[in-house]
Protein backbone atom coordinates (compact mmCIF):
# COMPACT_ATOMS: atom_id res chain seq x y z
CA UNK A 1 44.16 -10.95 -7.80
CA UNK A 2 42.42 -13.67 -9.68
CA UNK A 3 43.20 -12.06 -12.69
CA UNK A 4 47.13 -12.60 -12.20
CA UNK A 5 45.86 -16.29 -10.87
CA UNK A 6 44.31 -17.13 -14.55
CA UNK A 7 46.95 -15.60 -16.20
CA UNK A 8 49.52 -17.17 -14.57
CA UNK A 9 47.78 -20.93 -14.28
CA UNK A 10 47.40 -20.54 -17.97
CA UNK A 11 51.21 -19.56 -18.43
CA UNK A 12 51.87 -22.56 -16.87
CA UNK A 13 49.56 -24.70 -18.82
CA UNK A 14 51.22 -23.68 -22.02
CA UNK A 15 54.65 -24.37 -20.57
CA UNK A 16 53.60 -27.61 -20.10
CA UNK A 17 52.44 -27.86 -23.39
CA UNK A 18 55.54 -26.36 -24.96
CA UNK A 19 57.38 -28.54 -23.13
CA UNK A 20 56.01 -31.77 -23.55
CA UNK A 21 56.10 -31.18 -26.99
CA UNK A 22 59.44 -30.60 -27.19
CA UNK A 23 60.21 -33.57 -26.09
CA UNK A 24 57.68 -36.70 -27.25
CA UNK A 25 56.39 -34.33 -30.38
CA UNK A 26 53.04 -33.53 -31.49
CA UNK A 27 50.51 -36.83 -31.67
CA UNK A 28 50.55 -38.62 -34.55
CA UNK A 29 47.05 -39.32 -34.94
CA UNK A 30 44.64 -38.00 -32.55
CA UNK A 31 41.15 -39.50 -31.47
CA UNK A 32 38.79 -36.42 -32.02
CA UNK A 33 36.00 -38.75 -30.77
CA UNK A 34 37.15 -39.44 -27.70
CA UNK A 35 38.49 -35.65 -27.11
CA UNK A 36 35.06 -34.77 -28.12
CA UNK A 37 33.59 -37.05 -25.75
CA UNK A 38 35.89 -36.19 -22.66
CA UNK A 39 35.45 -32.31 -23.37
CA UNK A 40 31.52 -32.73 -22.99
CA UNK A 41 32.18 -34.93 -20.17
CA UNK A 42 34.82 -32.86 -18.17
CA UNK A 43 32.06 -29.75 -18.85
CA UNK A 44 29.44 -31.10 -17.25
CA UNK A 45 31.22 -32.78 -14.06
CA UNK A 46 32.23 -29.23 -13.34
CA UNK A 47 28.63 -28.65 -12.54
CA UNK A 48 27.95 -32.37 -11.48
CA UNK A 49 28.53 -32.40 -7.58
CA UNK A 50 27.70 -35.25 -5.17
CA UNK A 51 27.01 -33.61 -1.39
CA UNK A 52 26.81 -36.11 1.17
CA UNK A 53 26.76 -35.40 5.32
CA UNK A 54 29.95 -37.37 7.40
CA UNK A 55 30.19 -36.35 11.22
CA UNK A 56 27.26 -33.45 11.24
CA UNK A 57 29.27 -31.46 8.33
CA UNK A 58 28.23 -30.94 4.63
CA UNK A 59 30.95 -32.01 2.12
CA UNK A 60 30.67 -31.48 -1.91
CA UNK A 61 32.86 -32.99 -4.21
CA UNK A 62 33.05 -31.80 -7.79
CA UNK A 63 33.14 -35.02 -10.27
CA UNK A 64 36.20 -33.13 -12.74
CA UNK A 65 38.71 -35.20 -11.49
CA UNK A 66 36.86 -38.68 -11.65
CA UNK A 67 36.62 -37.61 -15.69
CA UNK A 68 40.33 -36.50 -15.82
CA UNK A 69 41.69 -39.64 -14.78
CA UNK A 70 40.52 -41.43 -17.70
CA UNK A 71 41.48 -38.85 -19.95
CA UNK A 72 44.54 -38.88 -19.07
CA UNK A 73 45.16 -42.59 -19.65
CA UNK A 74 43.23 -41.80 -23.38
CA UNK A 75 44.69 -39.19 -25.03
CA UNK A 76 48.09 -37.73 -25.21
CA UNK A 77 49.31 -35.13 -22.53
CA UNK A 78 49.18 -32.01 -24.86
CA UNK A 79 45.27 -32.77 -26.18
CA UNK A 80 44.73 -33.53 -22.48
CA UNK A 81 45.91 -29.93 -21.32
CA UNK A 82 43.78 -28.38 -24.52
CA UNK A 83 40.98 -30.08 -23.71
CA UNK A 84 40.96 -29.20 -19.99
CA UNK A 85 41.39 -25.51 -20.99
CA UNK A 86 38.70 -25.53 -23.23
CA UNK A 87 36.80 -27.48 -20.97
């Protein structure tokens, strides 16, 4: 079941892809620095989790999403969705 999951997440990421392609076109000039940078970065907030206690109960937070938000203001939506895959 989490094989059809993948597969079909990844279907969709490359729709996306296709898609917003299709209509802004492929970046002109893209900052491999900064994909560089945000690829190491989204890696390691995958394993990066703050666990605090609220009410008696345990919560932990994974820090991807605090390093996706500034990506996504960065770079352009189809190095954003290759770098999160790779990532």
């Amino acid at each position: 079941m989490v094989t059809v999951y993948v597969i079909a997440v990844t279907a969709a990421a490359l729709v996306a892809i296709g898609a917003t392609i299709a209509t802004s076109g492929w970046p002109e000039h893209i900052k491999w620095v900064s994909v560089g940078t945000f690829f190491v970065l989204l890696a390691a907030a995958e394993y990066l989790i703050v666990r605090f206690e609220y009410r008696g109960e345990t919560i932990a937070l994974s820090l991807f999403e605090a390093v996706l938000a500034p990506a996504i203001a960065v770079l352009s939506p189809p190095t954003v969705v290759l770098t999160v895959v790779a990532a």
